[in-house]
PDB file of N, CA and C in Angstrom:
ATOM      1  N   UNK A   1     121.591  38.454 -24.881  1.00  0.00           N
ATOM      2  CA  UNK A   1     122.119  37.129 -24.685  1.00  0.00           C
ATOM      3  C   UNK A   1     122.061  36.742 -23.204  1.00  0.00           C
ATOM      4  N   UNK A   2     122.009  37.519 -22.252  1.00  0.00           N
ATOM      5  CA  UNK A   2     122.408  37.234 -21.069  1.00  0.00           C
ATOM      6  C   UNK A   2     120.836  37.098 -20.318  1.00  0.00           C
ATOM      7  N   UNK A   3     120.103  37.592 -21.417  1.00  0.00           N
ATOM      8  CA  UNK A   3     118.458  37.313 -20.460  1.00  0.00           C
ATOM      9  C   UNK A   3     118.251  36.067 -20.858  1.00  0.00           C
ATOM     10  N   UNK A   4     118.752  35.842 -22.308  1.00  0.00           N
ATOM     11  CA  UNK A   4     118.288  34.390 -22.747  1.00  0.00           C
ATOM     12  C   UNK A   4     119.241  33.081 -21.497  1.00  0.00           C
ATOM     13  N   UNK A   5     120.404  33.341 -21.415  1.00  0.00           N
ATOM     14  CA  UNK A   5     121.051  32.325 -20.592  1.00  0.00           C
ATOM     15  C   UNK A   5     120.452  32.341 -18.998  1.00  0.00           C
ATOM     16  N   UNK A   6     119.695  33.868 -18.930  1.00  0.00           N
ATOM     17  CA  UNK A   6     118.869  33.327 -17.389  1.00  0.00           C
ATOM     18  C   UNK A   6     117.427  32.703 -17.363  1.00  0.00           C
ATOM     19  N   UNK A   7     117.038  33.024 -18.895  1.00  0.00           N
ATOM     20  CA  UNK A   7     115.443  32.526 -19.013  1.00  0.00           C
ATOM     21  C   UNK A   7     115.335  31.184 -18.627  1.00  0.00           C
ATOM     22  N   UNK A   8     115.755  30.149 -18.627  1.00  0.00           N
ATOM     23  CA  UNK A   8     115.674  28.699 -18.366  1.00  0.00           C
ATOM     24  C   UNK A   8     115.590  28.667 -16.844  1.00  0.00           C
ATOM     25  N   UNK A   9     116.037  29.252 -15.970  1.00  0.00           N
ATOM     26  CA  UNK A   9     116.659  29.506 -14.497  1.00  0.00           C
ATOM     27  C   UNK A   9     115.281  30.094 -13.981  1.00  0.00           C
ATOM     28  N   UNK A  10     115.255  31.356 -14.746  1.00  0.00           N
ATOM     29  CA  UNK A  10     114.230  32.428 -13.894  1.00  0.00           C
ATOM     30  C   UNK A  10     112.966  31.781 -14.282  1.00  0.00           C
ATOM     31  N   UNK A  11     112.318  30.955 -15.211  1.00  0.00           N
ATOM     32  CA  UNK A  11     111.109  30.905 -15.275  1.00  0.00           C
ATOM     33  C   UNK A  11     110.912  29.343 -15.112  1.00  0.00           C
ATOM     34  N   UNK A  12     112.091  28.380 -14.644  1.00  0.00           N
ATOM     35  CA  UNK A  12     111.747  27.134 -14.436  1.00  0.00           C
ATOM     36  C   UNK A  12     111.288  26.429 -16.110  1.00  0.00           C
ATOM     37  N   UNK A  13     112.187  26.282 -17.093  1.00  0.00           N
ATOM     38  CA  UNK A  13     112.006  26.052 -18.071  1.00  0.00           C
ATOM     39  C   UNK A  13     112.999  25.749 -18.781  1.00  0.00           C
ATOM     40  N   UNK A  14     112.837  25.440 -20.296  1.00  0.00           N
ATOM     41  CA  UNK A  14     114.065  25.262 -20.979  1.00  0.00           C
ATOM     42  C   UNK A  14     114.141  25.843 -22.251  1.00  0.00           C
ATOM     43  N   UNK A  15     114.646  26.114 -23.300  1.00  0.00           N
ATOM     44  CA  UNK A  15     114.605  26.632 -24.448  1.00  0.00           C
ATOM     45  C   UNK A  15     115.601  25.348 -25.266  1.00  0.00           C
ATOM     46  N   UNK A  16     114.615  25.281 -26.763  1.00  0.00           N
ATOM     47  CA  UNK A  16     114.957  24.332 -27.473  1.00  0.00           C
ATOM     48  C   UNK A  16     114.738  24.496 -28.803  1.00  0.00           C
ATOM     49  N   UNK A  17     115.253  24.041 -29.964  1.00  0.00           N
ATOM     50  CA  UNK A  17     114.689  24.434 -30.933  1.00  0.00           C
ATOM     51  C   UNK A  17     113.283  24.786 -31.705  1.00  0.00           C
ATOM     52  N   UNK A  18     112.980  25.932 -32.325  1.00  0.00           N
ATOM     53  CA  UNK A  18     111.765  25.916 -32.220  1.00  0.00           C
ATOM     54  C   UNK A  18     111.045  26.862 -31.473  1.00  0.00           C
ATOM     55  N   UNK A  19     111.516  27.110 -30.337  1.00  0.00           N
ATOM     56  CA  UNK A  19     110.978  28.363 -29.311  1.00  0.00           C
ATOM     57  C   UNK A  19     111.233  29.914 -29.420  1.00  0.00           C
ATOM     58  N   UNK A  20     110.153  30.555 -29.425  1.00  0.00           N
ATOM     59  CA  UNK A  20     109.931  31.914 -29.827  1.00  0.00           C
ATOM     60  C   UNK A  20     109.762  32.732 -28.617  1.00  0.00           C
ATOM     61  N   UNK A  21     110.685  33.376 -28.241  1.00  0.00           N
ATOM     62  CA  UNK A  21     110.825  34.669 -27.182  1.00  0.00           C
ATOM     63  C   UNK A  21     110.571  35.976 -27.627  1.00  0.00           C
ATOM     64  N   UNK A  22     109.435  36.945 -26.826  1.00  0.00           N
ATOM     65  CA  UNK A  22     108.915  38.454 -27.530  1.00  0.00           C
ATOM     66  C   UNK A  22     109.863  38.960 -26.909  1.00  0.00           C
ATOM     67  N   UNK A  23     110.308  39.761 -27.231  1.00  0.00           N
ATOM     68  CA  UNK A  23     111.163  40.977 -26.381  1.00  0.00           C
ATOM     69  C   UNK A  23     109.911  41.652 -25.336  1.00  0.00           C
ATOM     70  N   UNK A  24     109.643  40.818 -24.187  1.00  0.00           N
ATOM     71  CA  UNK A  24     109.065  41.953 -23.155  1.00  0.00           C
ATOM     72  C   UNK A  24     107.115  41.377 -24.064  1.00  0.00           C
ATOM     73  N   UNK A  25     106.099  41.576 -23.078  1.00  0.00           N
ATOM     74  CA  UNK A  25     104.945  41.660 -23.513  1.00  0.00           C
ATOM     75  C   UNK A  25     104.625  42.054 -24.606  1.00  0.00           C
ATOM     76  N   UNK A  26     104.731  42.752 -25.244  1.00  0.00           N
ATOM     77  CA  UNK A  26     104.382  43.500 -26.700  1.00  0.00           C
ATOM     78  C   UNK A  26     105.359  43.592 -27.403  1.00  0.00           C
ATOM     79  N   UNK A  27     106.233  42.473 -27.069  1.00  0.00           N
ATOM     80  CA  UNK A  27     107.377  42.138 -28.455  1.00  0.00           C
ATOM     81  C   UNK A  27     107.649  43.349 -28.868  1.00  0.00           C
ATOM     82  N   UNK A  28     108.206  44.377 -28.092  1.00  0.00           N
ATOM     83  CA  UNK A  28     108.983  45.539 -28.320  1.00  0.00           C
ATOM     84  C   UNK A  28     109.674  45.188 -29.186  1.00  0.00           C
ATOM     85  N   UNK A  29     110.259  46.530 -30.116  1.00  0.00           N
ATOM     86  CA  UNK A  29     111.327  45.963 -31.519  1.00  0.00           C
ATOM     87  C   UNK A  29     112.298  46.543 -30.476  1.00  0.00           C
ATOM     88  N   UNK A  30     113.552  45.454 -30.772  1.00  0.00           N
ATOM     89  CA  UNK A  30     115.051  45.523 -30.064  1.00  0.00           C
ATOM     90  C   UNK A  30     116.162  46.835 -30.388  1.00  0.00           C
ATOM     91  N   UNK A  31     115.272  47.435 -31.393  1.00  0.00           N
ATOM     92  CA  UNK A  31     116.087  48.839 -31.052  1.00  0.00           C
ATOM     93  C   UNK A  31     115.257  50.028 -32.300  1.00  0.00           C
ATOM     94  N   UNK A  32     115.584  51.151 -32.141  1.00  0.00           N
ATOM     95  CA  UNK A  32     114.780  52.346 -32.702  1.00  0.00           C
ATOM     96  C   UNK A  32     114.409  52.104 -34.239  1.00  0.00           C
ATOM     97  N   UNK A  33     115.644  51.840 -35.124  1.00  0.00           N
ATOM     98  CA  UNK A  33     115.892  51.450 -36.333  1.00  0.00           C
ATOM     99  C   UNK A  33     115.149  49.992 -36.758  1.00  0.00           C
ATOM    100  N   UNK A  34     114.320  49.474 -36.684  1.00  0.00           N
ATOM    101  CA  UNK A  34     114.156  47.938 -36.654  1.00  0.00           C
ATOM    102  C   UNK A  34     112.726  47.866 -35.953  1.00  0.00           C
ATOM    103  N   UNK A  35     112.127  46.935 -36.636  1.00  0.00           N
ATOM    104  CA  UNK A  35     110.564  46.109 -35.882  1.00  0.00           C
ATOM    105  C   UNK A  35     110.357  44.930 -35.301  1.00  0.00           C
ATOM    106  N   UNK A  36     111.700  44.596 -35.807  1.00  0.00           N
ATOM    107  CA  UNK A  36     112.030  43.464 -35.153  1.00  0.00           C
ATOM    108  C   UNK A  36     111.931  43.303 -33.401  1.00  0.00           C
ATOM    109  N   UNK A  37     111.173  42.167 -33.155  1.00  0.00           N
ATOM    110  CA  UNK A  37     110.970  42.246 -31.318  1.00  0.00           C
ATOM    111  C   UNK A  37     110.711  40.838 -31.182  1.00  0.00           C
ATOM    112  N   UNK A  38     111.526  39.728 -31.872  1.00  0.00           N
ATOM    113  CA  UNK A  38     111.192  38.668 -30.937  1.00  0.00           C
ATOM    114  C   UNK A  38     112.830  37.615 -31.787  1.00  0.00           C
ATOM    115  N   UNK A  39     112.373  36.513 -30.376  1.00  0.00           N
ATOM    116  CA  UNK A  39     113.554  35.850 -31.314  1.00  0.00           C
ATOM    117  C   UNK A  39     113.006  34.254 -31.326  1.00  0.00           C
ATOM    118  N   UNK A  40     113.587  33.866 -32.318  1.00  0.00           N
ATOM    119  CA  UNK A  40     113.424  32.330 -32.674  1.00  0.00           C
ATOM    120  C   UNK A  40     114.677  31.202 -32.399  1.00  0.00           C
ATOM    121  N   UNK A  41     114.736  30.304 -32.042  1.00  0.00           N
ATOM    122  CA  UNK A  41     115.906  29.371 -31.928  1.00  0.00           C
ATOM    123  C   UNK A  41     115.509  28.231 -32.626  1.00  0.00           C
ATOM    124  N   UNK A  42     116.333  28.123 -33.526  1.00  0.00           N
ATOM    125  CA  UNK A  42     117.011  27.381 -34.791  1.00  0.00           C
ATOM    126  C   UNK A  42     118.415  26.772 -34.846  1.00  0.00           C
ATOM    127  N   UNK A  43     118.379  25.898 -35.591  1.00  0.00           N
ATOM    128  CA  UNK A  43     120.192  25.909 -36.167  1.00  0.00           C
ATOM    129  C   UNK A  43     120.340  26.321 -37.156  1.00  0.00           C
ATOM    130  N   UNK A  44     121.319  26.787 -38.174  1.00  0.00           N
ATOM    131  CA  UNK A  44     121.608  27.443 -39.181  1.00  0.00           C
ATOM    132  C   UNK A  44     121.025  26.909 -39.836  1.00  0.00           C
ATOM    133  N   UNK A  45     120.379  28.097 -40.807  1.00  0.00           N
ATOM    134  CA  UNK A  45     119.885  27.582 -41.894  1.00  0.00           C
ATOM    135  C   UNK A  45     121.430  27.671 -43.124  1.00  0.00           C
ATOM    136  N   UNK A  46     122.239  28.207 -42.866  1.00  0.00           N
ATOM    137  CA  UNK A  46     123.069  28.780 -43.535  1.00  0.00           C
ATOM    138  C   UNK A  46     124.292  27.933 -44.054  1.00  0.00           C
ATOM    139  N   UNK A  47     124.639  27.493 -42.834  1.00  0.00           N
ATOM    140  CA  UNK A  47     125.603  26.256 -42.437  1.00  0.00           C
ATOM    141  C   UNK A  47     125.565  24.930 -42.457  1.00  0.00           C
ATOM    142  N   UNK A  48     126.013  24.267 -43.323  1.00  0.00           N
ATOM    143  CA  UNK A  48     126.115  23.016 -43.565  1.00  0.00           C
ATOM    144  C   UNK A  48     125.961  21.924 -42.052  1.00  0.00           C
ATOM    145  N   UNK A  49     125.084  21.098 -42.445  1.00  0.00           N
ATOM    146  CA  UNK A  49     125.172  20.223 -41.154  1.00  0.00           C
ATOM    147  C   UNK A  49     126.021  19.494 -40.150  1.00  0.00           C
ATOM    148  N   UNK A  50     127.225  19.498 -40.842  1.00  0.00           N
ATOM    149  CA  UNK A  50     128.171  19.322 -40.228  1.00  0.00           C
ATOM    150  C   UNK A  50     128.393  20.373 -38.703  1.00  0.00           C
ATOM    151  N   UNK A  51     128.054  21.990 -39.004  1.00  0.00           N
ATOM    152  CA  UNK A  51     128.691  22.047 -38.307  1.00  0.00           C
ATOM    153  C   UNK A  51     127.505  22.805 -36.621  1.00  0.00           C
ATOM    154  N   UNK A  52     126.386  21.344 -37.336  1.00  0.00           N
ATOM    155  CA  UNK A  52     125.433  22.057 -36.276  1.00  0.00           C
ATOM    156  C   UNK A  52     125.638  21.193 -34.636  1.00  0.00           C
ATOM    157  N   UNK A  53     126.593  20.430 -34.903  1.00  0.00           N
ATOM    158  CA  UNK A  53     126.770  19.374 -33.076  1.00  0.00           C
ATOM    159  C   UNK A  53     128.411  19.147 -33.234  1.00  0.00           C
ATOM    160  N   UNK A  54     128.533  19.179 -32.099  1.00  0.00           N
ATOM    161  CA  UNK A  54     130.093  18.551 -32.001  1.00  0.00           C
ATOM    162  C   UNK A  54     129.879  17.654 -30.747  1.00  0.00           C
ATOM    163  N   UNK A  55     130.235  15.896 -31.256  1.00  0.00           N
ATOM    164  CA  UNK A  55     130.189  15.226 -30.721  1.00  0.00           C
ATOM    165  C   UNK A  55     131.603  14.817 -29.818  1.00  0.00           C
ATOM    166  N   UNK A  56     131.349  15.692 -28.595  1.00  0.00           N
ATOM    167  CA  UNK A  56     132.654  15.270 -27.412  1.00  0.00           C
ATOM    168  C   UNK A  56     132.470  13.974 -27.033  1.00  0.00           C
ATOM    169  N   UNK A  57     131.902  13.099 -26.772  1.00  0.00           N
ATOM    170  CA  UNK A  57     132.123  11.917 -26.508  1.00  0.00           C
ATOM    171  C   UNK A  57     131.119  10.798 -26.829  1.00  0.00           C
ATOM    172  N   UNK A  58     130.567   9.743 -26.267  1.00  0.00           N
ATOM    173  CA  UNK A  58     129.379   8.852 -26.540  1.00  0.00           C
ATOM    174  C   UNK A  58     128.422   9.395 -25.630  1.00  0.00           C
ATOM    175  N   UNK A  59     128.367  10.168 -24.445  1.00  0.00           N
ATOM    176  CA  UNK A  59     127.609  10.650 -23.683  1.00  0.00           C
ATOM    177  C   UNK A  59     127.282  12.316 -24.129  1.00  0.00           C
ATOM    178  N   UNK A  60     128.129  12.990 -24.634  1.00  0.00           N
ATOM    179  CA  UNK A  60     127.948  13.751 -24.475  1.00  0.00           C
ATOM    180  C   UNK A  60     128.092  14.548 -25.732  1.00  0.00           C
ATOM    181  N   UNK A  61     127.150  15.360 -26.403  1.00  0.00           N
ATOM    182  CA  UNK A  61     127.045  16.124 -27.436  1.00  0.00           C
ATOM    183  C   UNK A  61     126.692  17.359 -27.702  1.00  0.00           C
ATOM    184  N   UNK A  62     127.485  18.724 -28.174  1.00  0.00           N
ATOM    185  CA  UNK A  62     127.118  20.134 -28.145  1.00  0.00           C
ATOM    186  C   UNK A  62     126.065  20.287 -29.410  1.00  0.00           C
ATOM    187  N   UNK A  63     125.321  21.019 -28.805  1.00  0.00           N
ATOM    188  CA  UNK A  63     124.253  21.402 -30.422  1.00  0.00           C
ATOM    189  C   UNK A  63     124.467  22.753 -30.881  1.00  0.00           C
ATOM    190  N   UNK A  64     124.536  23.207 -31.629  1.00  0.00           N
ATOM    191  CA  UNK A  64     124.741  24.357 -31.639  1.00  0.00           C
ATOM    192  C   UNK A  64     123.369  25.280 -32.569  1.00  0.00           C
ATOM    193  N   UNK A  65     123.133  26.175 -32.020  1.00  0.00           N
ATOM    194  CA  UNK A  65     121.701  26.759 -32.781  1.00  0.00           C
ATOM    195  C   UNK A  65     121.635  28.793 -32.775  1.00  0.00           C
ATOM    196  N   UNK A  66     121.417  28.846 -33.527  1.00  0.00           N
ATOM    197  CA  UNK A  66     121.307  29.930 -34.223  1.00  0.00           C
ATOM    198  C   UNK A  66     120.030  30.903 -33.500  1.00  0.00           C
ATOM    199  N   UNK A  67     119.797  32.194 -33.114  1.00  0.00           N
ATOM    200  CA  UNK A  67     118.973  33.157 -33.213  1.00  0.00           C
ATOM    201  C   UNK A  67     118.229  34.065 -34.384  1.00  0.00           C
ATOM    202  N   UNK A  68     117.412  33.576 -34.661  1.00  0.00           N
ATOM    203  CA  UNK A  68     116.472  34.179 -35.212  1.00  0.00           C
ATOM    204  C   UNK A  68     116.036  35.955 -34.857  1.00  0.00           C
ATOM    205  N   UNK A  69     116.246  36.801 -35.147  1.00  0.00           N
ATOM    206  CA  UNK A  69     115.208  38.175 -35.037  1.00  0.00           C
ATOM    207  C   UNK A  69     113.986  38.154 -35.872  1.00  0.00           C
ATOM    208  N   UNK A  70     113.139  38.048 -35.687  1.00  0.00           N
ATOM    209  CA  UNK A  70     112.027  37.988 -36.186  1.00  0.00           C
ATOM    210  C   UNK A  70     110.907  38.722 -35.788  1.00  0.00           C
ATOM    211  N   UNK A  71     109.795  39.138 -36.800  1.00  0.00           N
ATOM    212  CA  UNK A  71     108.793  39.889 -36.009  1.00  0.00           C
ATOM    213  C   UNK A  71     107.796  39.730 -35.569  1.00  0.00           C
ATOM    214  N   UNK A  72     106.870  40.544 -34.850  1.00  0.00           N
ATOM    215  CA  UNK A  72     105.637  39.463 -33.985  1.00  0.00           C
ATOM    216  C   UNK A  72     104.660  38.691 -35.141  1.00  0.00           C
ATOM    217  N   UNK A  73     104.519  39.595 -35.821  1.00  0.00           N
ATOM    218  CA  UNK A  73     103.548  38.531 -37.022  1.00  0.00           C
ATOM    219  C   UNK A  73     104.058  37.158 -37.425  1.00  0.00           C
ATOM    220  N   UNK A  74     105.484  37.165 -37.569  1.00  0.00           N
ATOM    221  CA  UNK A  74     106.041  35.865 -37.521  1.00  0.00           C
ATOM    222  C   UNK A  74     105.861  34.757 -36.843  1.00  0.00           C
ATOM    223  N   UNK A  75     106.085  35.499 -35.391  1.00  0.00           N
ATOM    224  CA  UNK A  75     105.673  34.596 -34.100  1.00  0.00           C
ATOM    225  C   UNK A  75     104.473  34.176 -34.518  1.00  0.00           C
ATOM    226  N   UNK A  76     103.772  35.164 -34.792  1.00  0.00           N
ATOM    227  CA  UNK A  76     101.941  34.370 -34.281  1.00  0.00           C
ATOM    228  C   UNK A  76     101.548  33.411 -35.358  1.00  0.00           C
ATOM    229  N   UNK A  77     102.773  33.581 -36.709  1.00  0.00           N
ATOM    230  CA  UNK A  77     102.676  32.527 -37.476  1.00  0.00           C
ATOM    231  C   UNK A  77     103.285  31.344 -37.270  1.00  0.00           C
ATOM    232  N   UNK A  78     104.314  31.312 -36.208  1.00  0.00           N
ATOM    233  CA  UNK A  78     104.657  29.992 -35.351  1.00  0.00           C
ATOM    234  C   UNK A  78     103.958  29.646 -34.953  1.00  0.00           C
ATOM    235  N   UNK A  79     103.358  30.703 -34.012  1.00  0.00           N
ATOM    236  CA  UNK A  79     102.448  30.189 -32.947  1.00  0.00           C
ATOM    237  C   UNK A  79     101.303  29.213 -33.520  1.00  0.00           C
ATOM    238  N   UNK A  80     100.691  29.463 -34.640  1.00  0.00           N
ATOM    239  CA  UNK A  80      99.399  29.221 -34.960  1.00  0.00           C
ATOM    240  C   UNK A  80      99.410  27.928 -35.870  1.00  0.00           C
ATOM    241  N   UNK A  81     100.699  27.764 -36.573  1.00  0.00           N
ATOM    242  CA  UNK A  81     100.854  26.990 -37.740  1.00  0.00           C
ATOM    243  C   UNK A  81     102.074  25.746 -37.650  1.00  0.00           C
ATOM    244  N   UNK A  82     103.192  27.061 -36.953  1.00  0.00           N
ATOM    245  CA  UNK A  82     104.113  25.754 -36.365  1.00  0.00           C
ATOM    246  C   UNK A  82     105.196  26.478 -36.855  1.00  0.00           C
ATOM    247  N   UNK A  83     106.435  25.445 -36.233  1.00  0.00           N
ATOM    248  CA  UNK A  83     107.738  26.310 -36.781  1.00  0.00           C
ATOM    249  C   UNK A  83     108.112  25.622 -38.490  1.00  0.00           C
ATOM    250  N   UNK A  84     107.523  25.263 -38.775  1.00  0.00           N
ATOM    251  CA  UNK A  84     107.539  24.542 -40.596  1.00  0.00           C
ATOM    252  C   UNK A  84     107.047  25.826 -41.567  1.00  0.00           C
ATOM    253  N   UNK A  85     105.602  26.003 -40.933  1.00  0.00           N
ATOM    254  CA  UNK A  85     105.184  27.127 -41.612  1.00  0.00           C
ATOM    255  C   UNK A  85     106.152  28.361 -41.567  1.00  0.00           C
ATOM    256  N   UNK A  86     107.021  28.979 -40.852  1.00  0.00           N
ATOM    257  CA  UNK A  86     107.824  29.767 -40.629  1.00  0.00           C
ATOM    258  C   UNK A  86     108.833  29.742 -41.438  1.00  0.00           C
ATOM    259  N   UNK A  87     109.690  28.262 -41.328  1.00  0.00           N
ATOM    260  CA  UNK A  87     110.580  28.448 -42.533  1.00  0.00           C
ATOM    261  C   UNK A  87     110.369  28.248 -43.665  1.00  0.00           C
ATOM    262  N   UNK A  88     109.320  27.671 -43.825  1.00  0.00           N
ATOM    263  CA  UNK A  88     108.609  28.022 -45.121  1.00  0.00           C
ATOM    264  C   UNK A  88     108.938  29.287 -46.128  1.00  0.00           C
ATOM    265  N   UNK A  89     108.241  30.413 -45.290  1.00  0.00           N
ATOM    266  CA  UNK A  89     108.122  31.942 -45.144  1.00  0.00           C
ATOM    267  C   UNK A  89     109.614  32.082 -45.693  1.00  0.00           C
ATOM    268  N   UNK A  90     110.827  32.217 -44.233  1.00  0.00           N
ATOM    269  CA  UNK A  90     111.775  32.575 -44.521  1.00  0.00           C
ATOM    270  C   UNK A  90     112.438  31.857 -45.830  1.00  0.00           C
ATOM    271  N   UNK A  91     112.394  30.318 -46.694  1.00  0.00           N
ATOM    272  CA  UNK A  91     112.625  29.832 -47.331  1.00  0.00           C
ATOM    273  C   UNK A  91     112.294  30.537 -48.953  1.00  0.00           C
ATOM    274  N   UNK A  92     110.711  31.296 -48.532  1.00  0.00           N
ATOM    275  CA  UNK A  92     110.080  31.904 -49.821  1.00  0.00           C
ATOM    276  C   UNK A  92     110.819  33.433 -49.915  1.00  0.00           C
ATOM    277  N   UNK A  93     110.965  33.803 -48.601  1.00  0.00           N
ATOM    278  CA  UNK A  93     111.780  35.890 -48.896  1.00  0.00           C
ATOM    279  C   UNK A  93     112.626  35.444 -49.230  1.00  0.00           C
ATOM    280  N   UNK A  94     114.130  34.151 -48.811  1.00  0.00           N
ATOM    281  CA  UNK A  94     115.045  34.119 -48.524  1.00  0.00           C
ATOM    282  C   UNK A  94     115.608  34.601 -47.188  1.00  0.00           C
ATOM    283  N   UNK A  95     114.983  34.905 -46.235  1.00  0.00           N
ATOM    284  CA  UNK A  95     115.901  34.613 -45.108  1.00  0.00           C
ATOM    285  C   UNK A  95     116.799  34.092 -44.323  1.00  0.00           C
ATOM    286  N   UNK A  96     117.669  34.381 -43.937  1.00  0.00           N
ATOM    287  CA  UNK A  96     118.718  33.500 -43.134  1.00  0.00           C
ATOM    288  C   UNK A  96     119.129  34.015 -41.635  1.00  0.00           C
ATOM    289  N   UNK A  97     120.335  32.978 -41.293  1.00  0.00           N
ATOM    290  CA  UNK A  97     120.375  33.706 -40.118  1.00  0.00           C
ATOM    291  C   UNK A  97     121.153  34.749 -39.912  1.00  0.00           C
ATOM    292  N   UNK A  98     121.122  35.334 -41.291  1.00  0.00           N
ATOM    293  CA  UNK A  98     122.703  36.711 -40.692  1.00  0.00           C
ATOM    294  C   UNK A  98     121.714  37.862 -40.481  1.00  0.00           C
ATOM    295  N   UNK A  99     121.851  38.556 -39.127  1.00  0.00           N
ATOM    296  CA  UNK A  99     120.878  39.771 -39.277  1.00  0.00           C
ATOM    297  C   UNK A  99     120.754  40.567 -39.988  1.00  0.00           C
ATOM    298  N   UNK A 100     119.522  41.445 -40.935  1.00  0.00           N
ATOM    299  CA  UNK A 100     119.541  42.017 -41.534  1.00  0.00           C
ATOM    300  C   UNK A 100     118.326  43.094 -41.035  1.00  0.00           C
ATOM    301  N   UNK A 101     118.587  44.229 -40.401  1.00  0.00           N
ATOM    302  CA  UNK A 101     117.508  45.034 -39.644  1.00  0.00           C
ATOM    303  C   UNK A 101     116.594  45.508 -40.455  1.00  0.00           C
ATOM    304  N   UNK A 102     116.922  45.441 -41.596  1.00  0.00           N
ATOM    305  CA  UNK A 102     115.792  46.067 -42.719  1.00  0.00           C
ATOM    306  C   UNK A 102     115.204  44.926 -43.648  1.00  0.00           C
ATOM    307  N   UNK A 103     115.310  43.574 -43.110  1.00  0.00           N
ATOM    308  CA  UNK A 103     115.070  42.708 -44.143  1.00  0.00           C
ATOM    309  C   UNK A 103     113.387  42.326 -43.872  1.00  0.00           C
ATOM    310  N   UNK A 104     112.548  42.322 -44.968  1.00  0.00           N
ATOM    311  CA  UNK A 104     110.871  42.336 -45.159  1.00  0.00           C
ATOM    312  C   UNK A 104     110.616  41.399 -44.178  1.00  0.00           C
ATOM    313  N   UNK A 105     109.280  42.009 -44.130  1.00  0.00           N
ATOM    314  CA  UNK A 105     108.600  41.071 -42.962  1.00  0.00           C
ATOM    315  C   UNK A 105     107.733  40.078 -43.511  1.00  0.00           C
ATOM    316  N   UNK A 106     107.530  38.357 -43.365  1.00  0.00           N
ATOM    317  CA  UNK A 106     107.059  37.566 -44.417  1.00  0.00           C
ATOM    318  C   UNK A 106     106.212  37.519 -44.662  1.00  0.00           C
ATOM    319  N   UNK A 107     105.352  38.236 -43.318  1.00  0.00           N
ATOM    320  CA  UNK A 107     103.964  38.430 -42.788  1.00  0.00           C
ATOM    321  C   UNK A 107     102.995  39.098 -43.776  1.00  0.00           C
ATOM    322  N   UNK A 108     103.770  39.936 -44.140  1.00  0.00           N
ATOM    323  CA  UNK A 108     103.140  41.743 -44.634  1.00  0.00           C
ATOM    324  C   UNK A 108     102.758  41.187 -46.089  1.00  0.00           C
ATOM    325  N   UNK A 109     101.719  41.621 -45.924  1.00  0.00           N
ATOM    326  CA  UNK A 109     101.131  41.877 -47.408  1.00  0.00           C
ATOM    327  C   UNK A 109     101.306  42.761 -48.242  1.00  0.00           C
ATOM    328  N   UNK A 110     101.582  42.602 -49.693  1.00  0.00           N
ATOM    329  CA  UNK A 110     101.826  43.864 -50.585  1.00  0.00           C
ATOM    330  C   UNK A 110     100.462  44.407 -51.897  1.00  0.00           C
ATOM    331  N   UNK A 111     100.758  45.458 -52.276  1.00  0.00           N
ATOM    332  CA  UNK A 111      99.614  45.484 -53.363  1.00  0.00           C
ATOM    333  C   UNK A 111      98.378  46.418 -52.894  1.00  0.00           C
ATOM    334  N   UNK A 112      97.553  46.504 -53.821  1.00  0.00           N
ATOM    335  CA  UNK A 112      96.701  47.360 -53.593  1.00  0.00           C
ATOM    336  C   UNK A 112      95.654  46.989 -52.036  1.00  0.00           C
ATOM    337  N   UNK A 113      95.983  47.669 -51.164  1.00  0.00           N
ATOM    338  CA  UNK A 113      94.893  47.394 -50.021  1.00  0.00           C
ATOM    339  C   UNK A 113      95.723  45.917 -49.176  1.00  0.00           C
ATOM    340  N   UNK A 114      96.580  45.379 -49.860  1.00  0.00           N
ATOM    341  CA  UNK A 114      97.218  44.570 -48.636  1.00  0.00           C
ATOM    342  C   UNK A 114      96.695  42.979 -49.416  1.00  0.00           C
ATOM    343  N   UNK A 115      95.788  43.080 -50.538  1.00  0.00           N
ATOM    344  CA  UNK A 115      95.010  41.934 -51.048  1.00  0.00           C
ATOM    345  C   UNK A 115      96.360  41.036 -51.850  1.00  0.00           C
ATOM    346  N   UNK A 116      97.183  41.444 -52.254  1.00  0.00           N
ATOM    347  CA  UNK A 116      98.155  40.280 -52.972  1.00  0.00           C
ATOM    348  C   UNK A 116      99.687  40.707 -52.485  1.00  0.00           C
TER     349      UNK A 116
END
């Protein structure tokens, strides 16, 4: 959390919905147990819309958005297709945003040789 709140700072940039961060060049997975190595920013898919902004005033409005763990094949299916195609994916496994370190990758192919 604390690299993400300096990433905007350190690289002259911003993060917004939609944007996909690797853990490190080769989207290292974020810990031994898990393949997971990148993250996505979203708002809940989970949570009713209500409780994705809280409007403090006429100027001023909080958004609130969700982290994604996701894996690099994912990414490069952002990357390539868009963030639609993605929740697509997560829409077809069922994914959400509660972490689940063992939950399938949308990427991966099953079946004989990877063909279906």
């Amino acid at each position: 959390m604390k690299f993400l709140a300096r990433f905007p700072h350190e690289y002259h940039t911003w993060l917004g919905v939609g944007h996909t961060i690797p853990n490190g060049e080769e989207a290292a997975p974020f810990a031994d147990t898990t393949k997971l190595g990148c993250l996505l920013l979203l708002p809940s898919l989970s949570l009713p819309e209500a409780f994705r902004e809280l409007k403090i005033s006429e100027e001023k409005t909080i958004n609130f958005h969700c982290l994604y763990f996701i894996y690099r094949e994912e990414m490069n299916l952002k990357m390539e297709k868009g963030v639609d195609a993605l929740i697509d994916k997560f829409e077809e496994f069922g994914i959400s945003d509660v972490l689940d370190v063992d939950r399938p990758n949308t990427m991966k192919k099953k079946g004989f040789m990877g063909l279906w």
